[in-house]
N, C-alpha and C. Protein backbone atom coordinates (compact mmCIF):
# COMPACT_ATOMS: atom_id res chain seq x y z
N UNK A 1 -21.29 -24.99 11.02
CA UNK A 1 -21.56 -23.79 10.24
C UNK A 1 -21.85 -24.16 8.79
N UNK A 2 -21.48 -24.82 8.07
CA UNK A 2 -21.12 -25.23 6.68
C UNK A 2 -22.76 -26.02 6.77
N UNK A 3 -23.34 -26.75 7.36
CA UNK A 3 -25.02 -27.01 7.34
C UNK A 3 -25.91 -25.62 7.27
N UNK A 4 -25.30 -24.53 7.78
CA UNK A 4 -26.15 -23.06 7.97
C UNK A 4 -25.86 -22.33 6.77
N UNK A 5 -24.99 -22.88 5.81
CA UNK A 5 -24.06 -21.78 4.76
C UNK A 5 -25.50 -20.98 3.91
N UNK A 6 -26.05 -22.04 3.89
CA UNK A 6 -26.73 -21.17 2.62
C UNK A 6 -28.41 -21.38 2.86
N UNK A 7 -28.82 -22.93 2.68
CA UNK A 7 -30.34 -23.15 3.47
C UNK A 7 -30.97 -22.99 4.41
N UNK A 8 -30.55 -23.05 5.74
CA UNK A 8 -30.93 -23.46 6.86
C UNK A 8 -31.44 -21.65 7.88
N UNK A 9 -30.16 -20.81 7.36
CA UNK A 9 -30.69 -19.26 7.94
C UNK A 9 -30.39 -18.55 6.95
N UNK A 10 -31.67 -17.88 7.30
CA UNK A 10 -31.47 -16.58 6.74
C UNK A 10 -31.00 -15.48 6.98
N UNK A 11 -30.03 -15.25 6.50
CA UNK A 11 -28.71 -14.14 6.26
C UNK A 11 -29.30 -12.76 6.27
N UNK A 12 -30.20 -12.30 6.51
CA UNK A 12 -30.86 -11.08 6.79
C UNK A 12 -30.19 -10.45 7.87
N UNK A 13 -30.57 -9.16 7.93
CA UNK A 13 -29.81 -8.54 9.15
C UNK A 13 -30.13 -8.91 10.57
N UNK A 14 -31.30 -9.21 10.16
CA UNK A 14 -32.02 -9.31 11.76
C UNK A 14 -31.20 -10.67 12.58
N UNK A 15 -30.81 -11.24 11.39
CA UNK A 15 -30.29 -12.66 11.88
C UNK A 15 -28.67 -12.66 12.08
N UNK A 16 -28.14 -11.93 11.14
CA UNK A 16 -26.75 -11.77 11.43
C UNK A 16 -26.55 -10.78 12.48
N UNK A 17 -27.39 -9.96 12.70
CA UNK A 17 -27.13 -9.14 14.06
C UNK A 17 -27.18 -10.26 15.70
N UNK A 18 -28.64 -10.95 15.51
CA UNK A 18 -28.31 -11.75 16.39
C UNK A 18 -27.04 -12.70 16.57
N UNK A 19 -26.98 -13.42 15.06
CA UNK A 19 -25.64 -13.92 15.49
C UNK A 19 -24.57 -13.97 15.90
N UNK A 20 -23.64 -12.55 15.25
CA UNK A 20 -23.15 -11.84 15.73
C UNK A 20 -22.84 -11.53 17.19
N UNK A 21 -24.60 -11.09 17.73
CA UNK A 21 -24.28 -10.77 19.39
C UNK A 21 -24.15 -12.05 19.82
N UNK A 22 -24.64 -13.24 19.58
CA UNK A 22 -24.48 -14.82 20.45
C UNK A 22 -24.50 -15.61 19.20
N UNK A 23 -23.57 -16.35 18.50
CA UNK A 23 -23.62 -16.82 17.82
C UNK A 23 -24.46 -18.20 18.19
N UNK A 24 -24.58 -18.96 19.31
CA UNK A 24 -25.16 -20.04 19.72
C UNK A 24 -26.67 -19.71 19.46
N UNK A 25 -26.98 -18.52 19.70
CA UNK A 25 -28.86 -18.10 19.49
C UNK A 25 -28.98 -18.52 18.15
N UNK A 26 -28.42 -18.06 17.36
CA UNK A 26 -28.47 -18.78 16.12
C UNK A 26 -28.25 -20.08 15.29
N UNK A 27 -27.15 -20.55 15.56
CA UNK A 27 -26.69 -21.83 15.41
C UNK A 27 -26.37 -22.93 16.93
N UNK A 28 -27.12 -23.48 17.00
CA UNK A 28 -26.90 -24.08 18.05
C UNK A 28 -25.77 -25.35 18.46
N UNK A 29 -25.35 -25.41 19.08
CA UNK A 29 -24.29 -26.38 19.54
C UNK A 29 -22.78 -25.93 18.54
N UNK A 30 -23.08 -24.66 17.97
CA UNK A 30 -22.05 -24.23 17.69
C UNK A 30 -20.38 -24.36 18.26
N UNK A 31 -19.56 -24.54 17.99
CA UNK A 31 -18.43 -24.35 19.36
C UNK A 31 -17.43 -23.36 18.89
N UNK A 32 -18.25 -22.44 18.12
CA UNK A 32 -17.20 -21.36 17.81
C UNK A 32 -16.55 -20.75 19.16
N UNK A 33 -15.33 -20.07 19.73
CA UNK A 33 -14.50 -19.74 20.76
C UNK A 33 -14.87 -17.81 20.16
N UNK A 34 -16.35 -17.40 20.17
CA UNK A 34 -16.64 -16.13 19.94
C UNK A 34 -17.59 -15.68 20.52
N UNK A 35 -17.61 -14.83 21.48
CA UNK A 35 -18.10 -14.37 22.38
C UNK A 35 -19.32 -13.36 21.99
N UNK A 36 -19.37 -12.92 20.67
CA UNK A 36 -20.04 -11.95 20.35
C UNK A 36 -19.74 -10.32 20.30
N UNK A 37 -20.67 -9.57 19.90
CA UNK A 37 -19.78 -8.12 19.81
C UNK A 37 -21.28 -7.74 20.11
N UNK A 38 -21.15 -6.65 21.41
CA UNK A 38 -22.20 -6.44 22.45
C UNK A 38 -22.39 -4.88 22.08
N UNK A 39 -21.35 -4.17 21.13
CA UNK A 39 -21.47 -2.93 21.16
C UNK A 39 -22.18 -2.35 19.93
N UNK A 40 -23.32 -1.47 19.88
CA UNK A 40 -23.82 -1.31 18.81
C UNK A 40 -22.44 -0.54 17.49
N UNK A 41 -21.98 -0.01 18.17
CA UNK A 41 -21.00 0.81 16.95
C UNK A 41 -19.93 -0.32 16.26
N UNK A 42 -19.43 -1.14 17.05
CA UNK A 42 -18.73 -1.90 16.72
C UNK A 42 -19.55 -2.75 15.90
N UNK A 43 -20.63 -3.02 16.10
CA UNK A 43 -21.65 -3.87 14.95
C UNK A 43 -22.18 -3.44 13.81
N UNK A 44 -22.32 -2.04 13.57
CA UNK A 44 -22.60 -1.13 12.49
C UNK A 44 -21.14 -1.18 11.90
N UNK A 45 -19.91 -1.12 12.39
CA UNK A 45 -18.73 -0.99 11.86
C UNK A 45 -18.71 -2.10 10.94
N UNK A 46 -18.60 -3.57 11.45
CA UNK A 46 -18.49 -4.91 11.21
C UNK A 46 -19.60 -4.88 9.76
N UNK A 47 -20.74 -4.63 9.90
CA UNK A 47 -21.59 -4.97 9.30
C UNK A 47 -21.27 -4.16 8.17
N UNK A 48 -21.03 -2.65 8.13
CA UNK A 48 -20.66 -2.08 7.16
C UNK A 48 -19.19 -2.28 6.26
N UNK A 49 -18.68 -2.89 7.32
CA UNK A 49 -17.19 -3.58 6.32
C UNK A 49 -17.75 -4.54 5.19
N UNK A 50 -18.69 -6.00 6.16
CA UNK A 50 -19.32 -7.13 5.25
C UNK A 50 -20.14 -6.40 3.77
N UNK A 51 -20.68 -4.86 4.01
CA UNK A 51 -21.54 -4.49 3.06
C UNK A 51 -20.35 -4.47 2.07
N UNK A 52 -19.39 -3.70 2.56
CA UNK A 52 -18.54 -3.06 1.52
C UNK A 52 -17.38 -4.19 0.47
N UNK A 53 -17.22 -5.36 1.10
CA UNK A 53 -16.84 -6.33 0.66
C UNK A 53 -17.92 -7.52 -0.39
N UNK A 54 -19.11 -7.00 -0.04
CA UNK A 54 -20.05 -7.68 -0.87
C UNK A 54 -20.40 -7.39 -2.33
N UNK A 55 -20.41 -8.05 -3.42
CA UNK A 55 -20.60 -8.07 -4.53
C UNK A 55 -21.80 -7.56 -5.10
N UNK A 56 -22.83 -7.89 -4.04
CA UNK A 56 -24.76 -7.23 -4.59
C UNK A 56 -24.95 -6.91 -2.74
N UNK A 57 -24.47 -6.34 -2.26
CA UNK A 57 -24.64 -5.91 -0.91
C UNK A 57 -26.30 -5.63 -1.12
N UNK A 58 -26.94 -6.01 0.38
CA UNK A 58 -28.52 -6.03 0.75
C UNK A 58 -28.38 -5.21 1.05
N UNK A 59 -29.22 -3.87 0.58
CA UNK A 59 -29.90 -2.23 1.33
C UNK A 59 -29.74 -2.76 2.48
N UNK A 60 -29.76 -1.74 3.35
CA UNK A 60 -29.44 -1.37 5.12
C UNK A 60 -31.30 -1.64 5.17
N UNK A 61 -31.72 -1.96 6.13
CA UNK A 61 -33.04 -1.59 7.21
C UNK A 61 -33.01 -0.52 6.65
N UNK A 62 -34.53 0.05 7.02
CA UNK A 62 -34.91 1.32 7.09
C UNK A 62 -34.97 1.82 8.18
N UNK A 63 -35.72 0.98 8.97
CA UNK A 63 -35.86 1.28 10.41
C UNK A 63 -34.93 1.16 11.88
């Protein structure tokens, strides 16, 4: 993970959503013990906590 911190992905939603659902789609040979979160509400929840804890939080999608 610490190779992905900052260069390697981009931290956009589109990407943390995937990660999120499979973290391996994203980072590969990962061996995180996380299964992903398959439920959209539970991912809007999650994601809106990360907004609310963020210092210059990224606007939501529009779409």
């Amino acid at each position: 993970m610490i190779k992905y911190a900052g260069e390697s992905v981009n931290w956009q939603y589109a990407n943390l959503v995937a990660f999120l659902k499979k973290p391996k789609s994203v980072i590969p040979k990962t061996i995180m013990a996380f299964a992903g979160i398959h439920k959209n509400k539970d991912m809007a929840n999650l994601i809106a906590d990360l907004r609310n804890d963020a210092s210059t939080p990224v606007p939501l999608p529009t779409h």
